[in-house]
N, C-alpha and C. Protein backbone atom coordinates (compact mmCIF):
# COMPACT_ATOMS: atom_id res chain seq x y z
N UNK A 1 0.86 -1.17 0.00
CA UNK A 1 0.00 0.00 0.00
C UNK A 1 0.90 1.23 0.00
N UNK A 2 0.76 2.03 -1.14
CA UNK A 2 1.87 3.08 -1.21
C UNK A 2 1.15 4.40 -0.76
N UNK A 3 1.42 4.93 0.61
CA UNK A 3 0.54 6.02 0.84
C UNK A 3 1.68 7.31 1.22
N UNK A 4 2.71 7.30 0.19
CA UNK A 4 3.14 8.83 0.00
C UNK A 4 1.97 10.17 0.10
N UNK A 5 0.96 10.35 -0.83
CA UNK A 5 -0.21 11.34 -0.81
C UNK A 5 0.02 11.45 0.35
N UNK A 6 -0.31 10.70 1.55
CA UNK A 6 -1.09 11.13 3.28
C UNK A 6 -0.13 11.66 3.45
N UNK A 7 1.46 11.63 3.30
CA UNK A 7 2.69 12.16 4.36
C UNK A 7 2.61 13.22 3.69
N UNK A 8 1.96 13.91 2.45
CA UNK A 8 2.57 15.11 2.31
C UNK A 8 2.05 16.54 3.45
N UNK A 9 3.39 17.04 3.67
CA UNK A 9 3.30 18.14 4.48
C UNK A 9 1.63 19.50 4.52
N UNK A 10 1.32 19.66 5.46
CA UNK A 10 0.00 20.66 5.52
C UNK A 10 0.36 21.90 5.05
N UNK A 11 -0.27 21.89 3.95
CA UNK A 11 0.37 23.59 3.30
C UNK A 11 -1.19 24.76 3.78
N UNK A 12 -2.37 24.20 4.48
CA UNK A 12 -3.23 25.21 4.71
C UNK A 12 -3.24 26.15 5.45
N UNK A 13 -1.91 26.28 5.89
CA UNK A 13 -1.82 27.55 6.81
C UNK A 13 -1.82 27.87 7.98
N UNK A 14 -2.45 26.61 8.66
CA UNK A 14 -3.19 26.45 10.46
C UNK A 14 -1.85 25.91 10.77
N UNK A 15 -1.79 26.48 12.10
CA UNK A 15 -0.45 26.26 12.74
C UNK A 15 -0.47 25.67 13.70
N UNK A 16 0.05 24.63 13.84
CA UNK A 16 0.35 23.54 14.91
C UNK A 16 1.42 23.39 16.21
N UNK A 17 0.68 22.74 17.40
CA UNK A 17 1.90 22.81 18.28
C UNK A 17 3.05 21.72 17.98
N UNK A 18 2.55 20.66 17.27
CA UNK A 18 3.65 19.69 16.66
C UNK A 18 4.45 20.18 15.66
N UNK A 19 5.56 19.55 15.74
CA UNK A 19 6.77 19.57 14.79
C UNK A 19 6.66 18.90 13.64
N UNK A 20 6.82 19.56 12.06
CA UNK A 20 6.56 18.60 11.30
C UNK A 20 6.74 16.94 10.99
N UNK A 21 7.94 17.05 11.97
CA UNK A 21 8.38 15.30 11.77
C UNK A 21 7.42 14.65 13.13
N UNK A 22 6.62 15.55 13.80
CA UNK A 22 5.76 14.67 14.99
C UNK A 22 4.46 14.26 14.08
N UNK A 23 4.22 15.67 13.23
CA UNK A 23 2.78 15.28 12.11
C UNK A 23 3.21 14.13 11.18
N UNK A 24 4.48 14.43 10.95
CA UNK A 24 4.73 13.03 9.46
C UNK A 24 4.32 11.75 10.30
N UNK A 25 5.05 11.38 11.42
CA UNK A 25 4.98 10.36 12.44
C UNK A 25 3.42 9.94 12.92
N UNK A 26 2.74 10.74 12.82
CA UNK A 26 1.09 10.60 13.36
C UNK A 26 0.51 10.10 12.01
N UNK A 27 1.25 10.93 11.11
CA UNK A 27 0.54 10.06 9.70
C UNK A 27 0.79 8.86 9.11
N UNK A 28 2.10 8.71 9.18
CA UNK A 28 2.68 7.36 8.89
C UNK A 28 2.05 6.22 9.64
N UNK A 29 1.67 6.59 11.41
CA UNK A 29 1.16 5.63 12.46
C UNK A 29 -0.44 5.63 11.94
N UNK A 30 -0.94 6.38 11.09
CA UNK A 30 -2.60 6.06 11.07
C UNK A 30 -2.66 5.65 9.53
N UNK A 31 -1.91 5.69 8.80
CA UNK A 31 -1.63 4.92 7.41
C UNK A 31 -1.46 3.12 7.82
N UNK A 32 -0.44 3.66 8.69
CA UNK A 32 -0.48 1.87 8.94
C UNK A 32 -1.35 1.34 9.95
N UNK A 33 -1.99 2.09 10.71
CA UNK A 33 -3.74 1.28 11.09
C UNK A 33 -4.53 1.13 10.03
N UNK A 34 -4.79 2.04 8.88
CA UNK A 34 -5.70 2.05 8.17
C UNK A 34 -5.31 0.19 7.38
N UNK A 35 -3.56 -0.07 6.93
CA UNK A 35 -2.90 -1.35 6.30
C UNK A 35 -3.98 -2.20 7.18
N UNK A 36 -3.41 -2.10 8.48
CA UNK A 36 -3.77 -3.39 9.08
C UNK A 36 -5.23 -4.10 8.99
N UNK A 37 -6.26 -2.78 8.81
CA UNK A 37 -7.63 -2.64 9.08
C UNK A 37 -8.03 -3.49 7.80
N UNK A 38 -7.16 -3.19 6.78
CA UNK A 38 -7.20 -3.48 5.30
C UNK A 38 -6.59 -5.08 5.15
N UNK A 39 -6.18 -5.21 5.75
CA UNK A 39 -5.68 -7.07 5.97
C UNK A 39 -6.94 -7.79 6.33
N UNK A 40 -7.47 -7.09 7.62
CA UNK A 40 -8.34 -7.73 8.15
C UNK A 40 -9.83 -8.00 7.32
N UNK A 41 -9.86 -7.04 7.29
CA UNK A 41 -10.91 -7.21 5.94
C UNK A 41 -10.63 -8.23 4.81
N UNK A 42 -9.71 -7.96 4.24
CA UNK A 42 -9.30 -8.76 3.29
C UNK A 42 -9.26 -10.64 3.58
N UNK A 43 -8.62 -10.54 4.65
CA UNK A 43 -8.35 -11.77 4.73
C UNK A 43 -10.13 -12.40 5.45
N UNK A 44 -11.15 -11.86 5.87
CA UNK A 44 -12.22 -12.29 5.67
C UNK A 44 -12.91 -12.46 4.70
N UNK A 45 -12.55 -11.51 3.90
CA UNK A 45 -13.33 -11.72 2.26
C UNK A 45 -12.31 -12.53 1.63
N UNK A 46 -11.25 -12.48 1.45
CA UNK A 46 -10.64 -14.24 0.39
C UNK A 46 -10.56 -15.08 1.57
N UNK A 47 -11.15 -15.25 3.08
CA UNK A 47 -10.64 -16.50 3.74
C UNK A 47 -9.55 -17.08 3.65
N UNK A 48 -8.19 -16.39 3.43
CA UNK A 48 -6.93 -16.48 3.58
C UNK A 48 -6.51 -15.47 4.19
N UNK A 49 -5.18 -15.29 4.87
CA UNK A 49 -4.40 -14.58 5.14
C UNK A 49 -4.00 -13.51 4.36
N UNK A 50 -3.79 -12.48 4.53
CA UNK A 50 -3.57 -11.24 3.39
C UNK A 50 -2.65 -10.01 4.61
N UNK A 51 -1.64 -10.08 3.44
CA UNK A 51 -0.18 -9.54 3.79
C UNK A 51 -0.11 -7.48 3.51
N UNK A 52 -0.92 -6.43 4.30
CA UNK A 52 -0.86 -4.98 3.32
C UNK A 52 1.02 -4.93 3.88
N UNK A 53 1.39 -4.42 3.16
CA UNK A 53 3.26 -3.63 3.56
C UNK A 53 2.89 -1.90 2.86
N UNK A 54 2.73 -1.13 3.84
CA UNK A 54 2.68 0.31 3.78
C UNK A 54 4.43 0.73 3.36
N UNK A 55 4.03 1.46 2.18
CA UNK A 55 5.73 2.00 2.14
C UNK A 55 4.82 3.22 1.53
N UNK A 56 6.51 4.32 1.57
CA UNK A 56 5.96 5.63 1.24
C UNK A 56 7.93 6.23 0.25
N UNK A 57 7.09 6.14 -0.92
CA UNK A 57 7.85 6.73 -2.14
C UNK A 57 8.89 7.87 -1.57
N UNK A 58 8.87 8.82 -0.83
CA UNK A 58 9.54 10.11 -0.27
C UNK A 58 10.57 9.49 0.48
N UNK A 59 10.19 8.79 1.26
CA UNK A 59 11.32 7.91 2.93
C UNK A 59 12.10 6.90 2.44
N UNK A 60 11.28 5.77 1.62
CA UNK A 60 11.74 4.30 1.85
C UNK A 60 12.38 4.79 0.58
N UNK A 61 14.09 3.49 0.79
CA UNK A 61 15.20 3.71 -0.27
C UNK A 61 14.64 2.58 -1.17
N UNK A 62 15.19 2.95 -2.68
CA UNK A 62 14.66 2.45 -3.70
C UNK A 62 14.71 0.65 -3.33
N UNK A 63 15.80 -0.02 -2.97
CA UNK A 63 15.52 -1.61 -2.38
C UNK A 63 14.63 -1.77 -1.79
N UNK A 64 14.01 -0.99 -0.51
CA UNK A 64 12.87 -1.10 0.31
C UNK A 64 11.40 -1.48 -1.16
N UNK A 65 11.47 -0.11 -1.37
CA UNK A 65 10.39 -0.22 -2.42
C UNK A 65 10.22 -1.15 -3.77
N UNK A 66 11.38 -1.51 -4.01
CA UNK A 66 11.36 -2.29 -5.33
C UNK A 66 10.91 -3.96 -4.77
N UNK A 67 11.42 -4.32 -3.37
CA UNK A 67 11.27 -5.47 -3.03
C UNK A 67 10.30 -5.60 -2.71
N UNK A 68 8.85 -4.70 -1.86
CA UNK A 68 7.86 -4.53 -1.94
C UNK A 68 6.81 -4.37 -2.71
N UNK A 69 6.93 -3.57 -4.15
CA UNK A 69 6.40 -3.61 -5.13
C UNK A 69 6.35 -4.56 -6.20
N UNK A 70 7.79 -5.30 -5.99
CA UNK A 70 7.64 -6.54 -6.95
C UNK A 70 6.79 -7.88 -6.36
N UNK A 71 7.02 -8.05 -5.06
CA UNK A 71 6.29 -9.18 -4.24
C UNK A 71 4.57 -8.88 -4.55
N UNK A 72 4.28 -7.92 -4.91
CA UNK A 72 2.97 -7.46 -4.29
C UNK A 72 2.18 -8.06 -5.86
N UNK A 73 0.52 -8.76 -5.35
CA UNK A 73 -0.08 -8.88 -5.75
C UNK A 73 -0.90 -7.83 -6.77
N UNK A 74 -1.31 -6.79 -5.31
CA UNK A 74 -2.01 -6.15 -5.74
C UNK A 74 -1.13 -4.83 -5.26
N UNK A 75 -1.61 -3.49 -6.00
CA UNK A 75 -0.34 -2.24 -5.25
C UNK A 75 -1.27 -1.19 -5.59
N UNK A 76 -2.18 -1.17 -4.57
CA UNK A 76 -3.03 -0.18 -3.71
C UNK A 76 -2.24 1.28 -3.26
N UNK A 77 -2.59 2.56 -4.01
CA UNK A 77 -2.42 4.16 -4.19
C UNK A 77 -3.11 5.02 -3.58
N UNK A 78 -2.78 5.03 -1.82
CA UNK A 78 -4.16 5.97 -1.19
C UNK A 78 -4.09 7.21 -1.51
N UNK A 79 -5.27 8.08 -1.20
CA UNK A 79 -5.34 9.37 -1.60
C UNK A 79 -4.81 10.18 -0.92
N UNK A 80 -4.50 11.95 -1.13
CA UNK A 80 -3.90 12.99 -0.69
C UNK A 80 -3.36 13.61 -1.60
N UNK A 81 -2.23 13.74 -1.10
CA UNK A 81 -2.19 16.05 -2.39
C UNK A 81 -1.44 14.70 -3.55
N UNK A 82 -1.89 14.87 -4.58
CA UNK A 82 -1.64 14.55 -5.92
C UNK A 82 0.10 14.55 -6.23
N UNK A 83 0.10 16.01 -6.27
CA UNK A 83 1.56 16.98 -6.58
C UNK A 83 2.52 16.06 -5.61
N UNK A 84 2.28 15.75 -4.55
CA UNK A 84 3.34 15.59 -3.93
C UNK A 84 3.76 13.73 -4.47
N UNK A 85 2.73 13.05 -4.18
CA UNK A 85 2.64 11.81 -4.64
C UNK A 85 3.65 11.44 -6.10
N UNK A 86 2.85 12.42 -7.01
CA UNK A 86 3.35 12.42 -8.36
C UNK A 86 5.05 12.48 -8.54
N UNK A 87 5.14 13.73 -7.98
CA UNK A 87 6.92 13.94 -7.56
C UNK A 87 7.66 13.04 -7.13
N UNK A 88 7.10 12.16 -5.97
CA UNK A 88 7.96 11.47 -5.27
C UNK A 88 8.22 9.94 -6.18
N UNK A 89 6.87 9.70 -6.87
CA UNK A 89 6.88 8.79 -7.68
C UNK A 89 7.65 8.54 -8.68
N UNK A 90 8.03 9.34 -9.47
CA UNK A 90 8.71 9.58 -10.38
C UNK A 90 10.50 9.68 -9.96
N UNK A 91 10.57 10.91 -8.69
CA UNK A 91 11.93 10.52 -8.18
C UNK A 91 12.93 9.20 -8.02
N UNK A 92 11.66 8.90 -7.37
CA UNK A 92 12.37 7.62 -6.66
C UNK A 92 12.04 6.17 -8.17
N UNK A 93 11.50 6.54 -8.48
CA UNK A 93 11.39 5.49 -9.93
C UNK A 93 10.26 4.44 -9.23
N UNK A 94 9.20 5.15 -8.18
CA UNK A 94 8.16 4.09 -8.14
C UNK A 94 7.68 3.95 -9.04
N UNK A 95 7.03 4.94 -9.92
CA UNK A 95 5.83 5.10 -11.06
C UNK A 95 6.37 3.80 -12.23
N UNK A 96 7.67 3.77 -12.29
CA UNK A 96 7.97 2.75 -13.13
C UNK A 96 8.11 1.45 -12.76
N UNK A 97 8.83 1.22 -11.65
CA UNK A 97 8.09 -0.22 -10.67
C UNK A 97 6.81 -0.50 -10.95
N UNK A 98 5.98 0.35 -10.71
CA UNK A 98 4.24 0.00 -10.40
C UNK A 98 4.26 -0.63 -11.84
N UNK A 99 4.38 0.53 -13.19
CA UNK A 99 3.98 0.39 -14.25
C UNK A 99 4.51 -1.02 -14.88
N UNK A 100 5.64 -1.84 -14.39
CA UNK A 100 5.60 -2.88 -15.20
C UNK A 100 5.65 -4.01 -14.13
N UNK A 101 4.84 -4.03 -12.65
CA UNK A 101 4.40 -4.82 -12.17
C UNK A 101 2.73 -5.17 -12.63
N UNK A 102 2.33 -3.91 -13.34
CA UNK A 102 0.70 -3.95 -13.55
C UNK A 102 0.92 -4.39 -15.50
N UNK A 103 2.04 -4.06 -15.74
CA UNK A 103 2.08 -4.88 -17.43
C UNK A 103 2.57 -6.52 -16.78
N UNK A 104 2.75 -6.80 -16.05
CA UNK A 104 2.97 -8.07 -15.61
C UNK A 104 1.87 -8.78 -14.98
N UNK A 105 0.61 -8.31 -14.64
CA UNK A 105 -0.83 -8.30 -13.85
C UNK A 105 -0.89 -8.22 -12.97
N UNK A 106 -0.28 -7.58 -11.80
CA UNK A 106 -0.53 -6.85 -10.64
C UNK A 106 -1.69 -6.11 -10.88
N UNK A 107 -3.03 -6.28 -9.97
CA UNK A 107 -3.94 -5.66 -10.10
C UNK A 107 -3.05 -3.80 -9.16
N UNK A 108 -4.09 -3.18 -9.84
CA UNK A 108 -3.81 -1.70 -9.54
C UNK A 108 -4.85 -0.57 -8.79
N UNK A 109 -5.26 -0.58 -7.97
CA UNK A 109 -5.78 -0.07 -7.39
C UNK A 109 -5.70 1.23 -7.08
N UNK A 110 -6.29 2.46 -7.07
CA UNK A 110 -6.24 4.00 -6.94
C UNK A 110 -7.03 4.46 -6.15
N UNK A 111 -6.51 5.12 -5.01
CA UNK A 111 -8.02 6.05 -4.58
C UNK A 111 -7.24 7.32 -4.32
N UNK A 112 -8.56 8.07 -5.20
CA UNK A 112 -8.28 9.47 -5.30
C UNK A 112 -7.19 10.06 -5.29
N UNK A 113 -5.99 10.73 -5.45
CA UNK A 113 -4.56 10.93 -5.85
C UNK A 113 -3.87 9.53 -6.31
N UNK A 114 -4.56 8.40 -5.73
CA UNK A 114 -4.20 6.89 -6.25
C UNK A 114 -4.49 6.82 -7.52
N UNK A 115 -5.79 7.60 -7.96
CA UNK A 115 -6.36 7.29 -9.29
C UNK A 115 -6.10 8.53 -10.58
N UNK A 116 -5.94 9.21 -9.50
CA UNK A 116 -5.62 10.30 -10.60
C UNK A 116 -4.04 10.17 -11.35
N UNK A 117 -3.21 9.44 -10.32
CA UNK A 117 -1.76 9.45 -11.13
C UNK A 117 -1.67 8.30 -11.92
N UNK A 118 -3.23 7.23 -12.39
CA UNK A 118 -2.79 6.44 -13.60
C UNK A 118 -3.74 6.79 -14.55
N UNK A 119 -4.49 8.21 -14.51
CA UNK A 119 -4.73 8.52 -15.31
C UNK A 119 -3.85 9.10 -16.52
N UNK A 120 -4.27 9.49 -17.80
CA UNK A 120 -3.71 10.70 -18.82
C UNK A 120 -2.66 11.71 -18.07
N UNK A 121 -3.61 12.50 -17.45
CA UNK A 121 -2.78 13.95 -16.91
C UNK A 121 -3.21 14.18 -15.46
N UNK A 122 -2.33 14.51 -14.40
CA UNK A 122 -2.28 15.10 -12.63
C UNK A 122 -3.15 16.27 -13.19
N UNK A 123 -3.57 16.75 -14.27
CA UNK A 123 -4.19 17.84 -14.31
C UNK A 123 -5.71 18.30 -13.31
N UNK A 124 -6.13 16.87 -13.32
CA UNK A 124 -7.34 16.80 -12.65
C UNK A 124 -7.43 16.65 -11.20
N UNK A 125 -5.57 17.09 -10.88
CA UNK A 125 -5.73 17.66 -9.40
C UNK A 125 -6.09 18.51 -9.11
N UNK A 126 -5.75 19.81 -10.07
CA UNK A 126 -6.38 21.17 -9.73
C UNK A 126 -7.61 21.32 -9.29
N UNK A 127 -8.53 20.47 -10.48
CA UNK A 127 -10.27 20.68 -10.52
C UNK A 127 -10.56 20.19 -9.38
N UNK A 128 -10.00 19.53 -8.68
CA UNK A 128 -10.59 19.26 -6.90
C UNK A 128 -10.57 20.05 -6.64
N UNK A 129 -9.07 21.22 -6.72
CA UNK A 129 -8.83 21.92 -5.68
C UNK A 129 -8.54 21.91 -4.36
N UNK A 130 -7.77 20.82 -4.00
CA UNK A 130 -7.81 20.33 -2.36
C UNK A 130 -6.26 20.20 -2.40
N UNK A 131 -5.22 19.91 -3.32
CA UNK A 131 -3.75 19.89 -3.32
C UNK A 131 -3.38 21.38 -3.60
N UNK A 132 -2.53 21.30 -3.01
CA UNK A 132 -1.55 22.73 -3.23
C UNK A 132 -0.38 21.84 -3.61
N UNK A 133 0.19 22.32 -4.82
CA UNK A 133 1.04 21.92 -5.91
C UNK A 133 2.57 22.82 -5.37
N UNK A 134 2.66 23.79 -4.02
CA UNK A 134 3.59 24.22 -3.53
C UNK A 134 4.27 23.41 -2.54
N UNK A 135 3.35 22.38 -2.22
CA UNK A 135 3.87 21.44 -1.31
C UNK A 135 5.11 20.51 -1.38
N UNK A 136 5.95 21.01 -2.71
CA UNK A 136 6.63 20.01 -3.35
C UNK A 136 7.73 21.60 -3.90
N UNK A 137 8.47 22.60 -3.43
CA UNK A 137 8.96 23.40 -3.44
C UNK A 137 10.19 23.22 -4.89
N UNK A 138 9.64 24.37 -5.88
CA UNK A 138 10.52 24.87 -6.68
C UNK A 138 10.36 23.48 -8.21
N UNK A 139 8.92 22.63 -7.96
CA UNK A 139 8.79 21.52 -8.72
C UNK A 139 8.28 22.36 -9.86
N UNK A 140 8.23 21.53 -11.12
CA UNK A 140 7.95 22.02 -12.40
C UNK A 140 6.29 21.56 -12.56
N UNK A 141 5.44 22.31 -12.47
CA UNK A 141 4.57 21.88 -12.89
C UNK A 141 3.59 22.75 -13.99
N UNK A 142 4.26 22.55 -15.22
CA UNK A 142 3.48 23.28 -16.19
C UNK A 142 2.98 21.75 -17.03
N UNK A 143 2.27 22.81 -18.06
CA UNK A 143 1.29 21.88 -18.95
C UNK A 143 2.20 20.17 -19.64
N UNK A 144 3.30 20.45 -19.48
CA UNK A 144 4.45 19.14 -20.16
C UNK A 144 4.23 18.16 -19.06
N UNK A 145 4.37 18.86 -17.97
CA UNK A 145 5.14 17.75 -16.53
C UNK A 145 3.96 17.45 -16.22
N UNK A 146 2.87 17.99 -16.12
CA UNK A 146 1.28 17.56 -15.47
C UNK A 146 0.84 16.44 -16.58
N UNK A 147 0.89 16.25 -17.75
CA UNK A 147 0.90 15.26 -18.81
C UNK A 147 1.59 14.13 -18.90
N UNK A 148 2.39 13.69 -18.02
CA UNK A 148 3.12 12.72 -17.92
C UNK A 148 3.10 11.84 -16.72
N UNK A 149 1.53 11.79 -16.20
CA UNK A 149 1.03 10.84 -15.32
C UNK A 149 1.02 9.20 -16.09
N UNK A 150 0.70 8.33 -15.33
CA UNK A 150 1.05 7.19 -16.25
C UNK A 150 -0.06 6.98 -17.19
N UNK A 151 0.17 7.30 -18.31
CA UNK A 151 -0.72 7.32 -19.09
C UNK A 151 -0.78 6.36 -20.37
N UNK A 152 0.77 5.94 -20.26
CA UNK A 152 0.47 4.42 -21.09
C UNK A 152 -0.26 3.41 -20.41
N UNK A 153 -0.70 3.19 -19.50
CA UNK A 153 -1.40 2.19 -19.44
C UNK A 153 -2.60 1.81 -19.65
N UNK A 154 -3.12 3.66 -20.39
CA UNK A 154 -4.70 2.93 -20.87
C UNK A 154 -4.18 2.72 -22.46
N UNK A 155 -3.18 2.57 -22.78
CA UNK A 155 -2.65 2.45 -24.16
C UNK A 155 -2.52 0.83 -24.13
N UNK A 156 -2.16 -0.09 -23.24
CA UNK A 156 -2.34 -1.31 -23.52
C UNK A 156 -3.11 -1.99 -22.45
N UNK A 157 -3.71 -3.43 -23.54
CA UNK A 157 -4.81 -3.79 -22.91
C UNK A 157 -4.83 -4.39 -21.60
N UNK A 158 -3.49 -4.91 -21.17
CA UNK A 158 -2.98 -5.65 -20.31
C UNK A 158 -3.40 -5.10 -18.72
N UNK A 159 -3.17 -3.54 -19.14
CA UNK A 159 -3.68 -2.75 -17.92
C UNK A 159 -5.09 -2.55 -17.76
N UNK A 160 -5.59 -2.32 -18.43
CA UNK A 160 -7.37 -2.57 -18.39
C UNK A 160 -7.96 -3.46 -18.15
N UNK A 161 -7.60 -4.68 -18.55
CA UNK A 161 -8.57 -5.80 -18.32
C UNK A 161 -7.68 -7.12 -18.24
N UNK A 162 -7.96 -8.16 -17.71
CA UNK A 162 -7.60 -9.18 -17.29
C UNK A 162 -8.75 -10.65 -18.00
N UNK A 163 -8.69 -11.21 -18.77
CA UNK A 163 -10.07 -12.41 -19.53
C UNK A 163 -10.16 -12.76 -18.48
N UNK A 164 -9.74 -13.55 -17.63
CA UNK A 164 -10.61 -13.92 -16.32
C UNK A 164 -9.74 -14.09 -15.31
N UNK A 165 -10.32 -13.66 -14.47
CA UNK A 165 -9.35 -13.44 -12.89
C UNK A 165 -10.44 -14.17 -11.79
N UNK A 166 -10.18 -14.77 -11.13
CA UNK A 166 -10.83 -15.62 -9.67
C UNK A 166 -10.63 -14.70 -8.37
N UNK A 167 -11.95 -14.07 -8.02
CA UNK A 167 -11.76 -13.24 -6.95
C UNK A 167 -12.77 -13.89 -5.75
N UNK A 168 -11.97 -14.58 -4.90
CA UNK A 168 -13.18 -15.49 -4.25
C UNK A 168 -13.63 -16.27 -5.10
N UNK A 169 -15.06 -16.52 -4.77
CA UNK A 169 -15.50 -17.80 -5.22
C UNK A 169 -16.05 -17.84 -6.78
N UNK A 170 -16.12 -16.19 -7.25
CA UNK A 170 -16.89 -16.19 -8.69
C UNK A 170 -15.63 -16.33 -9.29
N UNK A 171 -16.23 -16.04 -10.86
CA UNK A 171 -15.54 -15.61 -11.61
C UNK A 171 -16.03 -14.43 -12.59
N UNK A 172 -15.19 -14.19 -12.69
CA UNK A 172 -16.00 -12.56 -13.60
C UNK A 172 -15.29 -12.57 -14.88
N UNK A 173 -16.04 -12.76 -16.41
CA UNK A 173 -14.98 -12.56 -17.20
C UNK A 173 -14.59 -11.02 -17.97
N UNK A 174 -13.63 -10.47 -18.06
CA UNK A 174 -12.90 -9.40 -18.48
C UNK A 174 -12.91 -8.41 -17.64
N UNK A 175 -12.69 -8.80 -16.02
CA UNK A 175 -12.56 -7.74 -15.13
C UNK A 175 -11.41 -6.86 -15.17
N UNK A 176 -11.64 -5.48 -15.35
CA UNK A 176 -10.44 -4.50 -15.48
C UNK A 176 -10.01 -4.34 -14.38
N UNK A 177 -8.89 -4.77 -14.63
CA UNK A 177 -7.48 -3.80 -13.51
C UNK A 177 -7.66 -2.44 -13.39
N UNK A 178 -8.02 -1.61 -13.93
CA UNK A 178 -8.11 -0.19 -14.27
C UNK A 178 -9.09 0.42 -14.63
N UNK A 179 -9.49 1.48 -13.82
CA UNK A 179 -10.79 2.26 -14.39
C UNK A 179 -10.64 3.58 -14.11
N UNK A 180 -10.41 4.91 -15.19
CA UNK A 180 -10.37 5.97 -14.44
C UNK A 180 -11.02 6.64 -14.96
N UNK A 181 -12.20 7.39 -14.44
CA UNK A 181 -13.60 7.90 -14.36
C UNK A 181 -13.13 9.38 -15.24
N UNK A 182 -11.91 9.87 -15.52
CA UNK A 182 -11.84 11.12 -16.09
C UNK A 182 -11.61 10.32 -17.63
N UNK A 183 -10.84 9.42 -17.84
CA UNK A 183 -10.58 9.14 -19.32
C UNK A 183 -11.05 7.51 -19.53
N UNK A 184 -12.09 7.37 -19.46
CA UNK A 184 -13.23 5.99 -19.71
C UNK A 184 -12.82 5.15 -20.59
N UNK A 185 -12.53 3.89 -20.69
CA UNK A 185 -11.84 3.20 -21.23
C UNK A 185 -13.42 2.31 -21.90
N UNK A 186 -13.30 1.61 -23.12
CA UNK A 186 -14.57 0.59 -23.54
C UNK A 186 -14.56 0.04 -22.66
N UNK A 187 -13.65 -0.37 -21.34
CA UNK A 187 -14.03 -2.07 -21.23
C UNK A 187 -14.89 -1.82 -19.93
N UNK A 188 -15.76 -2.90 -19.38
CA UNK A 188 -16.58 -2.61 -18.40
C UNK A 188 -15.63 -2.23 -17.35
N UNK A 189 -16.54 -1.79 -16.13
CA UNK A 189 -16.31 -1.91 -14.80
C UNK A 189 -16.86 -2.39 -13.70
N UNK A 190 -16.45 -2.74 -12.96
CA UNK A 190 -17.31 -3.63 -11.52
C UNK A 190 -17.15 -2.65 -10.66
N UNK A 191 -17.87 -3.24 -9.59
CA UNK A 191 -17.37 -3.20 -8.21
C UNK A 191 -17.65 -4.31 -7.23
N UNK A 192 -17.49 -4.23 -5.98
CA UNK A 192 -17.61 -5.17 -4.96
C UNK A 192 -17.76 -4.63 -3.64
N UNK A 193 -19.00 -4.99 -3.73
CA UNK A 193 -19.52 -4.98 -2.03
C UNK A 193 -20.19 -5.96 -1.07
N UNK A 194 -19.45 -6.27 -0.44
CA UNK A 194 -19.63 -7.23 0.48
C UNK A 194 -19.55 -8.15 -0.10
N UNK A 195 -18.81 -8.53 -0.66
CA UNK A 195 -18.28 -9.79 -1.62
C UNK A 195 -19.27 -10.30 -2.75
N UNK A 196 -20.34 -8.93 -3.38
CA UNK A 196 -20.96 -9.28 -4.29
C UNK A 196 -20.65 -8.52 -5.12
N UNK A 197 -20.54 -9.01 -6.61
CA UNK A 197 -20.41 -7.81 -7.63
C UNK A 197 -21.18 -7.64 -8.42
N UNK A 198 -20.99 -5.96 -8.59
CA UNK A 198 -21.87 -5.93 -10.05
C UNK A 198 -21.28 -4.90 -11.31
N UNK A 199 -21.99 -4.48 -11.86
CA UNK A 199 -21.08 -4.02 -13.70
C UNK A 199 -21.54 -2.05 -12.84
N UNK A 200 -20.51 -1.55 -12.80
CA UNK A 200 -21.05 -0.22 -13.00
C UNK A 200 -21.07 0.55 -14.59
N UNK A 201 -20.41 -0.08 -15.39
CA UNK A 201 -20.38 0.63 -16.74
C UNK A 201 -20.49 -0.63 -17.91
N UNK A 202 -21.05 -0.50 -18.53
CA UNK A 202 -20.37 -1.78 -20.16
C UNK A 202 -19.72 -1.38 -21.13
């Protein structure tokens, strides 16, 4: 579970009696409750054991992350400031780990700054409006660098859809790895709740 987004620093202005490295530390400690919470769940819905490993693109050295990202099944992108996520991704050469663990079928998972960086363009951080793109000091972010979110992967099919994958006890055929609600791909989409699914798009 790569939750760089949450550590990025509070650029809203409100001033705190903690020290930024006491806030990074409070975030890092409720990122990894949220992992654990996310095991537990998990491992009730597949009735196996299920392994989350929280790393964060900014801290952990590229071995940490590469050995984590390659093991990983699935490589779950929580949300928070976009800008900062995006940056760190690219620094550290996660974005390219991810990208050819998911051309290899690592399912890919996004939420919100998760989903926006495998879209086309980070552009559609602005239109939230909830990242400040200063949070990431003296970074380039004009119309070139905001365009270079991972955006080959709605270019091959490998990342979109999977002919049949076993999730629990069904089977679903042509469930996508990938769905991002700003640049809509043909192939359907699901979801899953409470271990039932159904088609949100065809």
């Amino acid at each position: 579970m790569l939750v760089t987004a949450a550590m990025a620093p509070s650029s809203d202005g409100s001033a705190s009696k903690r020290s930024p490295g006491e806030l990074r530390r409070r975030r890092w400690t409720d990122a990894c409750k949220k992992g654990r919470l996310l095991e537990a769940a998990l491992a009730v819905l597949l009735g196996s054991p299920v392994s989350v490993d929280c790393i964060d693109c900014a801290k952990d050295d590229a071995a940490r992350l590469e050995e984590s990202i390659r093991s990983a099944s699935c490589v779950w992108v929580t949300g928070g400031n976009t800008f900062f996520l995006w940056h760190h991704m690219v620094q550290s050469g996660t974005a390219a780990l991810i990208a050819n663990r998911v051309a290899d079928g690592c399912l890919y998972v996004g939420q919100s700054a998760g989903s926006i960086v495998a879209g086309e363009s980070i552009e559609t951080a602005y239109w939230k409006g909830w990242d400040d793109p200063a949070v990431v000091p003296g970074a380039d972010w004009t119309a070139a660098t905001l365009g270079t979110a991972l955006r080959s992967w709605g270019k091959r099919e490998s990342y979109t859809r999977r002919r049949t994958q076993t999730l629990t006890s069904a089977r679903i055929d042509q469930t996508p790895l990938l769905y991002n609600v700003n640049r809509p791909t043909p192939h359907p989409a699901t979801r899953v709740i409470e271990g039932s699914f159904s088609a949100v798009s065809d």
